[in-house]
C-alpha atoms as a PDB file:
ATOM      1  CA  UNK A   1      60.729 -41.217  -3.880  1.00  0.00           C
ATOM      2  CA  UNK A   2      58.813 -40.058  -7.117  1.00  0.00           C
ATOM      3  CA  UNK A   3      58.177 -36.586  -6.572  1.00  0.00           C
ATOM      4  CA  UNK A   4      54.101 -35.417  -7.125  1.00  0.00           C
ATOM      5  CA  UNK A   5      53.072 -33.504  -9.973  1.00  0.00           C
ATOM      6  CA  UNK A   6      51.760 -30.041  -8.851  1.00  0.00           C
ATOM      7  CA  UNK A   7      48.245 -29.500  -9.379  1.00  0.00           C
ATOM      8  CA  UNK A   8      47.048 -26.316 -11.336  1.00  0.00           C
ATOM      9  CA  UNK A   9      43.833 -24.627 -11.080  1.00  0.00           C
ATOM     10  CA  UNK A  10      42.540 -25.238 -15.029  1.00  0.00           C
ATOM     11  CA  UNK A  11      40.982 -21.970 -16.160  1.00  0.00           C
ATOM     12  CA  UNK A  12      37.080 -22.038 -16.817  1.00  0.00           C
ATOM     13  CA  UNK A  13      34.740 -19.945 -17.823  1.00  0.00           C
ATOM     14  CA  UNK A  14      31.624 -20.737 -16.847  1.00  0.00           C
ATOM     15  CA  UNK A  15      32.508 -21.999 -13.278  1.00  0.00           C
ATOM     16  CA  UNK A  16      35.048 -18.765 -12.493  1.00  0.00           C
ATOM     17  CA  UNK A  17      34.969 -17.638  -8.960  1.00  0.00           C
ATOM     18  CA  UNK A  18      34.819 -13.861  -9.625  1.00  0.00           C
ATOM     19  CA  UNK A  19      36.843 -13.681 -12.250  1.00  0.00           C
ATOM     20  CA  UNK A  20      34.687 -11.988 -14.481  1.00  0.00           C
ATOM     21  CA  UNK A  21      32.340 -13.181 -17.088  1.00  0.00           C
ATOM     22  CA  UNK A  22      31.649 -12.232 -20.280  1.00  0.00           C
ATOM     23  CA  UNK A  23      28.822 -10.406 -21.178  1.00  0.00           C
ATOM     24  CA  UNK A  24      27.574 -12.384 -23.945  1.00  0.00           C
ATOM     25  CA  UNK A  25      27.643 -15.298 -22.122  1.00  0.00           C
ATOM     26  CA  UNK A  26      25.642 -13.638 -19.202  1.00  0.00           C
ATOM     27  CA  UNK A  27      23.052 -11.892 -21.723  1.00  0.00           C
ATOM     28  CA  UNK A  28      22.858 -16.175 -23.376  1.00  0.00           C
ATOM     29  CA  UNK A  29      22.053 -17.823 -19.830  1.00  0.00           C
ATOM     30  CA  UNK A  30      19.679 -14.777 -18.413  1.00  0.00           C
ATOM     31  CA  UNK A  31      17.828 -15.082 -21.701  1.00  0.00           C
ATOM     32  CA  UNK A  32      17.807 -18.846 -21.499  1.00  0.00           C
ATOM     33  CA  UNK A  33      16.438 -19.070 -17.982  1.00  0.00           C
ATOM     34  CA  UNK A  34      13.450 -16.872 -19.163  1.00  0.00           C
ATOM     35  CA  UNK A  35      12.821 -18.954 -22.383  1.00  0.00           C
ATOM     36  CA  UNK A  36      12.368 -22.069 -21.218  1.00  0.00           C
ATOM     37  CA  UNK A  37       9.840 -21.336 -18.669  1.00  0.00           C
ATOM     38  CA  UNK A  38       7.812 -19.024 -21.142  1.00  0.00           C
ATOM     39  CA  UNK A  39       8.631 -22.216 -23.653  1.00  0.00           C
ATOM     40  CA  UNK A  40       6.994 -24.882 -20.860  1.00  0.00           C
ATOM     41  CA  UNK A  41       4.009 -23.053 -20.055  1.00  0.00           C
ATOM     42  CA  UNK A  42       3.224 -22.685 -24.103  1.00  0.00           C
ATOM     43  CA  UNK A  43       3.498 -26.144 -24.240  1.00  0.00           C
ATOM     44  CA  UNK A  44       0.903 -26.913 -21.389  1.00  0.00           C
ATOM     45  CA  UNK A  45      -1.411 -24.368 -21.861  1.00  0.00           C
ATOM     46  CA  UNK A  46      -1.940 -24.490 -25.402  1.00  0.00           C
ATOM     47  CA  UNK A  47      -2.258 -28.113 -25.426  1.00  0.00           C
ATOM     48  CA  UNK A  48      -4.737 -28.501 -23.550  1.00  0.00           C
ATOM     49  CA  UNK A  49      -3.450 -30.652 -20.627  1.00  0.00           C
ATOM     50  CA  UNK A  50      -4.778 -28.172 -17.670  1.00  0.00           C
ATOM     51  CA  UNK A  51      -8.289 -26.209 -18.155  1.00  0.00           C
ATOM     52  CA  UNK A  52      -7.346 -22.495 -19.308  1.00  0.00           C
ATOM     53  CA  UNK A  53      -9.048 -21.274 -16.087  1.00  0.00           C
ATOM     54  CA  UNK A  54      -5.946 -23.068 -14.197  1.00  0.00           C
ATOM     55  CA  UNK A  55      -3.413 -22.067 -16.381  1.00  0.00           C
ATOM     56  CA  UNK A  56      -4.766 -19.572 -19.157  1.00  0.00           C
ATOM     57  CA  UNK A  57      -2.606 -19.359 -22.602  1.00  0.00           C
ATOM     58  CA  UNK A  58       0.129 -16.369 -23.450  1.00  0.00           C
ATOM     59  CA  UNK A  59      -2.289 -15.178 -25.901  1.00  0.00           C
ATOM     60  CA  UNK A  60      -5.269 -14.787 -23.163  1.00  0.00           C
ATOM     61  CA  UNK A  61      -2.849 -12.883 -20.778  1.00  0.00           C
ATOM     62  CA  UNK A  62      -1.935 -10.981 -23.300  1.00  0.00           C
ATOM     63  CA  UNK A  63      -5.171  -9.829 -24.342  1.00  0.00           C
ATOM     64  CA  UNK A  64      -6.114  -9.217 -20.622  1.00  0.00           C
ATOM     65  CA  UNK A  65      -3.257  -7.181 -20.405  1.00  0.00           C
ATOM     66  CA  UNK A  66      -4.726  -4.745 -23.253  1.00  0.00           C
ATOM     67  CA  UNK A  67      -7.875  -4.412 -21.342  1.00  0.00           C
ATOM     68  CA  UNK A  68      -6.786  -3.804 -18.016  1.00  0.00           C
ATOM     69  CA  UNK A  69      -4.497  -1.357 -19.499  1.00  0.00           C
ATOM     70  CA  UNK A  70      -6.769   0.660 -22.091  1.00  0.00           C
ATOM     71  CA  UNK A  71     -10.120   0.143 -20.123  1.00  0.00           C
ATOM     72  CA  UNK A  72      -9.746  -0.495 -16.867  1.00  0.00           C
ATOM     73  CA  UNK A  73      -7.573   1.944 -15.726  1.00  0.00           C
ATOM     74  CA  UNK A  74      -4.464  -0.225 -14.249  1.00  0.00           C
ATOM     75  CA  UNK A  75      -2.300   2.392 -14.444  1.00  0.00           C
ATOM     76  CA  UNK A  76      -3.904   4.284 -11.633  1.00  0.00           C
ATOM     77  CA  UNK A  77      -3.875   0.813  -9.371  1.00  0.00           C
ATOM     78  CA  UNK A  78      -0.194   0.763 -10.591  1.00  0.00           C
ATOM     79  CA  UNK A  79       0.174   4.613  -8.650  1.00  0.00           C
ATOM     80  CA  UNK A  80      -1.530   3.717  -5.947  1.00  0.00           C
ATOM     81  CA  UNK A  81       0.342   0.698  -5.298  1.00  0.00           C
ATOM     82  CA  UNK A  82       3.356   2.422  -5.867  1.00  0.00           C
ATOM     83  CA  UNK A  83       2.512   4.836  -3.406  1.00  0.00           C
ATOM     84  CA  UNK A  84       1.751   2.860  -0.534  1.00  0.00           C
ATOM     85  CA  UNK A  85       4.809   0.750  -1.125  1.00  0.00           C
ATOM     86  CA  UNK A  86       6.964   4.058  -1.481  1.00  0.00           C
ATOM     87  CA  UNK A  87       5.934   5.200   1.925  1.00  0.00           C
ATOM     88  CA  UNK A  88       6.400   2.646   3.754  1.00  0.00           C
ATOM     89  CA  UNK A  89       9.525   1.574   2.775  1.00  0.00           C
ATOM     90  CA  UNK A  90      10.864   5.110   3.235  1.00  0.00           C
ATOM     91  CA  UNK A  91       9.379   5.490   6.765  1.00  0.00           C
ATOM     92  CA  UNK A  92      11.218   2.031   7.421  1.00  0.00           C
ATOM     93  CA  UNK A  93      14.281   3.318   6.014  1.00  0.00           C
ATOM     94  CA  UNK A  94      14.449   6.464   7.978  1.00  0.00           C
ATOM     95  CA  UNK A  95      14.064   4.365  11.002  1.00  0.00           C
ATOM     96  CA  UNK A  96      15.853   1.120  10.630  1.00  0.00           C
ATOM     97  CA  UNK A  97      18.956   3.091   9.084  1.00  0.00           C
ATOM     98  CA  UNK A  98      19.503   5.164  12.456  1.00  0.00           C
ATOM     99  CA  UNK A  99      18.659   1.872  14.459  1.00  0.00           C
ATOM    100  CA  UNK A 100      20.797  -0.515  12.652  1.00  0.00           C
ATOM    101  CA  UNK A 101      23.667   1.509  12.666  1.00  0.00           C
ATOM    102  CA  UNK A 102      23.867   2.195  16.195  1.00  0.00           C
ATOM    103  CA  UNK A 103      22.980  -1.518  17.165  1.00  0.00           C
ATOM    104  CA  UNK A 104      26.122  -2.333  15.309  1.00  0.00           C
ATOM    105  CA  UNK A 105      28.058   0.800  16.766  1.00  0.00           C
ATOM    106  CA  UNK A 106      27.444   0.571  20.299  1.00  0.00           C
ATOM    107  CA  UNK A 107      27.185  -2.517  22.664  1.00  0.00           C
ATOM    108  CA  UNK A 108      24.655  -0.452  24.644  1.00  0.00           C
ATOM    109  CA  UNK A 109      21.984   0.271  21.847  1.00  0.00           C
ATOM    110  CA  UNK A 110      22.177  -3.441  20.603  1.00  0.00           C
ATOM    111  CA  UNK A 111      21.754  -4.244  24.396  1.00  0.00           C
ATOM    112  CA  UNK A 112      18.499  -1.868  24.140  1.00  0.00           C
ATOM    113  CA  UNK A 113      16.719  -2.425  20.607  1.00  0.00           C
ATOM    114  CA  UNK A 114      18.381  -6.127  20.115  1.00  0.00           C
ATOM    115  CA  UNK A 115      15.837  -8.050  22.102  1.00  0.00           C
ATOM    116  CA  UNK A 116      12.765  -5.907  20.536  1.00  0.00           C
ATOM    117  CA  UNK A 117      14.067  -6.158  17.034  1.00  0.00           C
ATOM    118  CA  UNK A 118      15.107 -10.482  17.216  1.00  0.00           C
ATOM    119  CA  UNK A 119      11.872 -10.821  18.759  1.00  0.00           C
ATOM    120  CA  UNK A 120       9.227  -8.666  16.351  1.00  0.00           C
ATOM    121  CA  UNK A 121      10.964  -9.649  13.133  1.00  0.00           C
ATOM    122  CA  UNK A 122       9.367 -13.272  13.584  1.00  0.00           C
ATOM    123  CA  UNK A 123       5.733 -12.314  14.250  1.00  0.00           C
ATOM    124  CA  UNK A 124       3.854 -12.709  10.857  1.00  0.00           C
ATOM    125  CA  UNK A 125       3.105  -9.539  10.081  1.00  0.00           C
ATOM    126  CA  UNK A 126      -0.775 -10.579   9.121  1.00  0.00           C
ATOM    127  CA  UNK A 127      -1.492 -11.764  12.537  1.00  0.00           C
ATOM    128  CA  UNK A 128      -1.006  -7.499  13.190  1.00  0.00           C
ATOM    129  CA  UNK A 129      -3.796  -6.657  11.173  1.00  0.00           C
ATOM    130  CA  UNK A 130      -7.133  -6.539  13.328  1.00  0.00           C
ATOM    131  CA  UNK A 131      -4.863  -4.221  15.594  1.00  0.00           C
ATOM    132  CA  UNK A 132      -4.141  -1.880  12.763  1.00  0.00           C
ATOM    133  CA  UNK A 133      -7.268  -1.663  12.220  1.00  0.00           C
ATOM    134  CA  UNK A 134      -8.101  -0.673  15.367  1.00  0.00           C
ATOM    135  CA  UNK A 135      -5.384   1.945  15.550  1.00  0.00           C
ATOM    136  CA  UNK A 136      -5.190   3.299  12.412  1.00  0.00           C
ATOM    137  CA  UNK A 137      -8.730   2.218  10.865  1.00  0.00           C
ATOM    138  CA  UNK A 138      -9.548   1.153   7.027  1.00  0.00           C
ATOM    139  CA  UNK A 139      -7.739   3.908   5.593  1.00  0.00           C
ATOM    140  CA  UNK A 140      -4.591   4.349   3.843  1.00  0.00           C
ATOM    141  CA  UNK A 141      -2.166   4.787   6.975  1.00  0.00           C
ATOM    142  CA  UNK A 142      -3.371   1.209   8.036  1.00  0.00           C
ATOM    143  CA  UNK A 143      -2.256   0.243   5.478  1.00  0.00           C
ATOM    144  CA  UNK A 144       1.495   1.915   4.855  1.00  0.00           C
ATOM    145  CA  UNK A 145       1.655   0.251   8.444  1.00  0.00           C
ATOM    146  CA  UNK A 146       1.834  -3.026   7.329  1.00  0.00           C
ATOM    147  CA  UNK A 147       4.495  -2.422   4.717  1.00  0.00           C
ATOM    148  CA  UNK A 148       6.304  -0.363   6.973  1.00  0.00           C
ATOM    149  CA  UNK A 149       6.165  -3.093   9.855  1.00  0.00           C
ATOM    150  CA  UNK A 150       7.173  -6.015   7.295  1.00  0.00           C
ATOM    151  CA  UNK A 151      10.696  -4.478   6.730  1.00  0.00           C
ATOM    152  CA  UNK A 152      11.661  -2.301   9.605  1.00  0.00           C
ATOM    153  CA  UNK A 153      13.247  -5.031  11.284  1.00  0.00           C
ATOM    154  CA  UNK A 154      14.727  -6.524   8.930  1.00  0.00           C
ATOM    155  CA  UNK A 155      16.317  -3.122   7.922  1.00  0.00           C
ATOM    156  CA  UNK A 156      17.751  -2.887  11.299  1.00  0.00           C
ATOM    157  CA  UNK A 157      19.397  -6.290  11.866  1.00  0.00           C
ATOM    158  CA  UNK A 158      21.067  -6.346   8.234  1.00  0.00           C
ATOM    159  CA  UNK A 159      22.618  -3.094   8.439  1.00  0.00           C
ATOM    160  CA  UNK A 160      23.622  -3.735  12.232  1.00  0.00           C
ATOM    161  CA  UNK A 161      25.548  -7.055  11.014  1.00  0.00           C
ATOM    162  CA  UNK A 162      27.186  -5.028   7.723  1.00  0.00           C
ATOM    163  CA  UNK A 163      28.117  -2.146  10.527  1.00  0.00           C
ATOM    164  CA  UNK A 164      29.904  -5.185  13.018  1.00  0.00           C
ATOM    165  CA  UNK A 165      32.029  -6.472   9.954  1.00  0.00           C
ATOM    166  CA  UNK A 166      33.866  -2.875   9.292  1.00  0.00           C
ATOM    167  CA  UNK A 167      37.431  -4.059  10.166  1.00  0.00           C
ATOM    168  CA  UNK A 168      38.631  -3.273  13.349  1.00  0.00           C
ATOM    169  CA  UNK A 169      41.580  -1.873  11.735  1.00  0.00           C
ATOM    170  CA  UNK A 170      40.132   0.644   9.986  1.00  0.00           C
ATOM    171  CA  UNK A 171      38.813   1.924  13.940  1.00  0.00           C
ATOM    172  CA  UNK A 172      41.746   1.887  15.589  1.00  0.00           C
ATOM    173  CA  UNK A 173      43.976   3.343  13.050  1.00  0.00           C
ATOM    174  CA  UNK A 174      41.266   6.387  13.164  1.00  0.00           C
ATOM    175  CA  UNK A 175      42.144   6.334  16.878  1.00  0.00           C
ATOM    176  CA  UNK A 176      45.849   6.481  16.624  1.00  0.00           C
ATOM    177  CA  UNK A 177      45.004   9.363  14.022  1.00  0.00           C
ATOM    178  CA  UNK A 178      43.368  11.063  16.832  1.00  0.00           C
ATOM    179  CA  UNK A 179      39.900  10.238  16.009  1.00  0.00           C
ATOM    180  CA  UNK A 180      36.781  11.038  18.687  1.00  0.00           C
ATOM    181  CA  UNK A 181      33.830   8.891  18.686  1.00  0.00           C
ATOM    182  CA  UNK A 182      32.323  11.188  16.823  1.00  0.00           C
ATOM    183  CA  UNK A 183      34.666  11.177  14.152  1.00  0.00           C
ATOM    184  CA  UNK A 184      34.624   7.524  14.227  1.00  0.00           C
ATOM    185  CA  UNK A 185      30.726   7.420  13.344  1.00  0.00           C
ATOM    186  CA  UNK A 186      30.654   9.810  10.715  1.00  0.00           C
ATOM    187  CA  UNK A 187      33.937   9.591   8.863  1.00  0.00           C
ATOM    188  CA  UNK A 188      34.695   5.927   8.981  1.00  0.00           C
ATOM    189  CA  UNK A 189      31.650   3.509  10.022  1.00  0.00           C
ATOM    190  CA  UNK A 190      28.821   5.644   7.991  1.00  0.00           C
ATOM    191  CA  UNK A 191      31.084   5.680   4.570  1.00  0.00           C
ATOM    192  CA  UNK A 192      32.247   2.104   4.807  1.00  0.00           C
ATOM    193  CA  UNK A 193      28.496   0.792   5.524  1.00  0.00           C
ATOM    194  CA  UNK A 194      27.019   3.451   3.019  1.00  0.00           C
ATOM    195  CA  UNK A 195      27.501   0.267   0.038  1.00  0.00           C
ATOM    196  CA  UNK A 196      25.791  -2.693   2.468  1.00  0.00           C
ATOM    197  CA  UNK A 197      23.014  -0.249   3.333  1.00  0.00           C
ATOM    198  CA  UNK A 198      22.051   0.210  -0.124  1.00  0.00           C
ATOM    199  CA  UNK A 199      22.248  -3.348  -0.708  1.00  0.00           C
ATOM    200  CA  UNK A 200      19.783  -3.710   2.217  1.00  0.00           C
ATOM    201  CA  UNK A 201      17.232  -1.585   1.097  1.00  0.00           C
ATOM    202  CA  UNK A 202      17.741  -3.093  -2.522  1.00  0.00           C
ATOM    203  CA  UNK A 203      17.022  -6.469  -0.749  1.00  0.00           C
ATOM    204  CA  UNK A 204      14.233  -5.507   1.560  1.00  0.00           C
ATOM    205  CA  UNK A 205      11.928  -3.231  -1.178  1.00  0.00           C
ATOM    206  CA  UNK A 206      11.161  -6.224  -2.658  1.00  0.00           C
ATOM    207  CA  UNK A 207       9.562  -7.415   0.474  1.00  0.00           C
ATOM    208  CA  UNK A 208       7.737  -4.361   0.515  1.00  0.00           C
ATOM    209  CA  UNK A 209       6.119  -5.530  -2.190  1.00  0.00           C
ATOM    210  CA  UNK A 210       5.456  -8.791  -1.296  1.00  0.00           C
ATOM    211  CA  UNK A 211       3.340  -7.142   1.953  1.00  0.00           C
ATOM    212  CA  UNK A 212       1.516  -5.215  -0.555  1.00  0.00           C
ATOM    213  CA  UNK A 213      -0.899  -7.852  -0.935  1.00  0.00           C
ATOM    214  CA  UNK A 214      -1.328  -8.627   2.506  1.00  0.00           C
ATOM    215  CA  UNK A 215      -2.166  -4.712   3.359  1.00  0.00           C
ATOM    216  CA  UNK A 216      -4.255  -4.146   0.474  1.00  0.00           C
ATOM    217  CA  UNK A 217      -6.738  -6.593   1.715  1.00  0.00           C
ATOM    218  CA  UNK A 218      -7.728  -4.235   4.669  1.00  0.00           C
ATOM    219  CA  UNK A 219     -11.059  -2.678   2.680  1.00  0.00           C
ATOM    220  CA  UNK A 220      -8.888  -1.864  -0.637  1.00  0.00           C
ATOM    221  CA  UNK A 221     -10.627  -0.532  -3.681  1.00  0.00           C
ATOM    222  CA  UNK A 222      -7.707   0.307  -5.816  1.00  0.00           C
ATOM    223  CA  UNK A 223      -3.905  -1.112  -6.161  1.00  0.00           C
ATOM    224  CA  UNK A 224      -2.730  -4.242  -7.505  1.00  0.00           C
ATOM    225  CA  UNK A 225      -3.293  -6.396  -4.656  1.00  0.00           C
ATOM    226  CA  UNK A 226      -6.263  -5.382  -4.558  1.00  0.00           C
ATOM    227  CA  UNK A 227      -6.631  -7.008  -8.253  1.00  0.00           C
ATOM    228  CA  UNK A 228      -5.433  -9.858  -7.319  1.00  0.00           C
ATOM    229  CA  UNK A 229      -7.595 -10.638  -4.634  1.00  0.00           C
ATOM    230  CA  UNK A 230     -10.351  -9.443  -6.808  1.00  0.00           C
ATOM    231  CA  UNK A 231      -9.682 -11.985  -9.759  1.00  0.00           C
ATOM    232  CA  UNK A 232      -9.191 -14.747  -7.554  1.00  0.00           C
ATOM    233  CA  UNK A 233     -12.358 -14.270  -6.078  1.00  0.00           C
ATOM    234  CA  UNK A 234     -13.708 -14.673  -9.329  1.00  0.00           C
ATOM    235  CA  UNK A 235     -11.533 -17.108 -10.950  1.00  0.00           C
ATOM    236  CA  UNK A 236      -9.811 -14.554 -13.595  1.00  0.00           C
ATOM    237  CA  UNK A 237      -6.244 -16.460 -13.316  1.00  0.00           C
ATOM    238  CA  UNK A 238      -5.630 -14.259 -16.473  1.00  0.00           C
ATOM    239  CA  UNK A 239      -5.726 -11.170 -14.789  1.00  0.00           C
ATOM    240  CA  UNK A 240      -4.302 -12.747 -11.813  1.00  0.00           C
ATOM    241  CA  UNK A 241      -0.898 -13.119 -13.926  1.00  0.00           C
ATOM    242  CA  UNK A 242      -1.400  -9.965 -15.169  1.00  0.00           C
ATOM    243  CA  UNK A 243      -0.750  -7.990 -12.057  1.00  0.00           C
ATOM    244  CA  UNK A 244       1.546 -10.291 -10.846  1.00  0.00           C
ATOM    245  CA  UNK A 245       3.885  -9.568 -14.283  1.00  0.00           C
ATOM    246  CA  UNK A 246       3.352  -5.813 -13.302  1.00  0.00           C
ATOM    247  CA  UNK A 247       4.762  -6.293  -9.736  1.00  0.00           C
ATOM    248  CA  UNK A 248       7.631  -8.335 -11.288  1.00  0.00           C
ATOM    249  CA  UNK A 249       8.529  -5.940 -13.938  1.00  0.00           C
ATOM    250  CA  UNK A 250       8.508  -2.975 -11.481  1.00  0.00           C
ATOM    251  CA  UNK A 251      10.495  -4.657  -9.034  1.00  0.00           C
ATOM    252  CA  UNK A 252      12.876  -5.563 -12.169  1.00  0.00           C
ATOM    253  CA  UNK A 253      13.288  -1.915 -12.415  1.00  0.00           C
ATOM    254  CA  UNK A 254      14.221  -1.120  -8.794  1.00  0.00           C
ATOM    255  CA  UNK A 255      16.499  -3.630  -8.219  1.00  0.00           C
ATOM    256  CA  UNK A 256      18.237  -1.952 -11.262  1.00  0.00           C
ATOM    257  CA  UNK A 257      17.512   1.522 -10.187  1.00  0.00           C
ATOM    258  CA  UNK A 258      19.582   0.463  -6.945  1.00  0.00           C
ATOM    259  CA  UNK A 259      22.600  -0.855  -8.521  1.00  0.00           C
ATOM    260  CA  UNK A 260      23.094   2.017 -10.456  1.00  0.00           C
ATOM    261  CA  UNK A 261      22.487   4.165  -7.369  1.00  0.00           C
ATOM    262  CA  UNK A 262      24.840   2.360  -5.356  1.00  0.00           C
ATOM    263  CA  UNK A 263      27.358   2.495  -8.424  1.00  0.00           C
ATOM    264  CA  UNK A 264      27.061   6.355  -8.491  1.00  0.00           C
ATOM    265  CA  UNK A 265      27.483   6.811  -4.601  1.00  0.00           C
ATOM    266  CA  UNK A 266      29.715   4.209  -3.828  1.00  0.00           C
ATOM    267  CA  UNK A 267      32.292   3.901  -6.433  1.00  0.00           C
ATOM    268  CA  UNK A 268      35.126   2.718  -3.962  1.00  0.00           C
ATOM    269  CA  UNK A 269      33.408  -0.428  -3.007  1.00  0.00           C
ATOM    270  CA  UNK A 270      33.211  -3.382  -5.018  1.00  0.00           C
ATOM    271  CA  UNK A 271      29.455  -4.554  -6.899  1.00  0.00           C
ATOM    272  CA  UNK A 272      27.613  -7.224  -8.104  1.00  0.00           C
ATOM    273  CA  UNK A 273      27.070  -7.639 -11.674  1.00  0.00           C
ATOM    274  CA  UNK A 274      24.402  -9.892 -11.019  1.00  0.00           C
END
C-alpha cells in the first residue's frame, strides 16, 4: 500500500494561534479598523444622504467638542462622572472580591451566596430604581447604588469560576507540604487568582460605565450621562457623540491602565496583548 504523505502545519502569520504577532502588523489592522469607520461616516454625512441632525458631520462634532470643552465646562461633568463611576466600582470590588473568592473556595459559601448572586445578576438593574429612590433619595448615594449594583454580581461569579479552575494539583501538593487551610487561601488560591481578578475588574469597569447613564437619570444636573440625556432631549446628536467619544476614550485608558497594572503585579502569569 502507498504510504500517506504527512501533513504539516504551514506557518502563517496572520492566522497564528498564539504565536506571536508582529507589532507592525497589529499597529496596521488596529489602525485600519478605526479608519474605515471614521472613512464611512465621512462619506454619509458629508454627502448629504441622512439630515445632519441624524448623523451630524466630523467637522460639526468637532466644533461641538471645542465648545463643550472651553465654554461649557465638560471637564467638571467629566469629574463628576468619574467619581460616581470610581465609587461604585470600588465598593463592588471590595465586596465581590471577598465573595467570589470564597464561593469558589468553599462548597459551603457557594451553597450560601450562589442562589442570591445567579438569581440578582439577571434583574435589570433599571427596574431597581424607584426603590433607590426611596432608600437612598435623589442624591448622589442613589446613584453610586446603581453602579455599584450593576457589577457586584458579576464580580462575584467571574472570580468564583477563575478561583474553581486553580489546578487541583497545585492544592494538594500544598497539602502534602503540610499546608493548613489557611495556608491554602492565602499562599496558593489568592496568588494564582490575583491575574483573573484583575482581568475581572478590567472587564466589569466598563460596565460601570455603561450604568452611568442609567443612574445619572435619577434628578442629575452634572456628569456625562446626564449630557446625553440632555442633548437627546433636544436633538443635539452632535453633542450626543461628543460625550459618548469622552466615555470611549476614558474607558480606552483604563482598560490600558489595567494591563499594565496586572503586568506589574502579576509578572508570573501569562497576558494578553490585545
Amino acid at each position: 500500500m502507498p504510504r500517506s504523505r504527512p501533513s504539516y502545519l504551514k506557518p502563517s502569520v496572520f492566522w497564528s494561534i498564539r504565536q506571536g504577532f508582529p507589532k507592525k502588523l497589529k499597529l496596521a489592522l488596529s489602525t485600519i479598523a478605526l479608519v474605515i469607520p471614521l472613512i464611512l461616516w465621512t462619506i454619509v454625512s458629508y454627502s448629504g444622504w441622512v439630515t445632519p441632525m441624524i448623523l451630524p458631520t466630523p467637522t460639526a462634532v468637532i466644533e461641538a467638542a471645542i465648545v463643550m470643552f472651553f465654554q461649557e465646562n465638560l471637564w467638571v461633568d467629566i469629574a463628576v462622572s468619574f467619581t460616581r463611576v470610581a465609587l461604585g466600582f470600588l465598593a463592588a470590588a471590595a465586596i465581590g472580591i471577598p465573595i467570589g473568592i470564597a464561593m469558589g473556595t468553599f462548597y459551603s459559601m457557594e451553597s450560601l451566596f450562589g442562589p442570591i448572586v445567579g438569581t440578582v445578576r439577571y434583574m435589570p438593574v433599571a427596574a431597581f430604581i424607584p426603590l433607590l429612590i426611596v432608600w437612598f433619595g435623589l442624591g448622589e448615594l442613589s446613584k453610586v447604588a446603581i453602579i455599584f449594583l450593576g457589577i457586584i454580581f458579576y464580580n462575584a461569579i467571574m472570580i468564583a469560576d477563575a478561583v474553581k479552575f486553580i489546578p487541583n494539583e497545585l492544592l494538594n501538593a500544598a497539602y502534602t507540604l503540610g499546608a493548613d487551610r489557611k495556608a491554602i487561601l492565602w499562599r496558593v488560591i489568592l496568588p494564582a487568582s490575583v491575574p483573573s481578578i484583575l482581568d475581572t475588574l478590567r472587564v466589569n469597569i466598563a460596565g460601570a460605565w455603561n450604568f452611568l447613564v442609567i443612574s445619572e437619570l435619577i434628578a442629575a444636573d452634572r456628569g456625562l450621562g446626564f449630557r446625553i440625556v440632555r442633548a437627546q432631549r433636544y436633538v443635539q446628536t452632535d453633542k450626543v457623540l461628543v460625550s459618548i467619544v469622552v466615555i470611549g476614550a476614558i474607558g480606552l485608558l483604563l482598560d490600558y491602565g489595567f494591563k499594565i497594572v496586572s503586568r506589574k503585579l502579576t509578572p508570573w502569569a501569562e497576558h494578553s496583548t490585545h
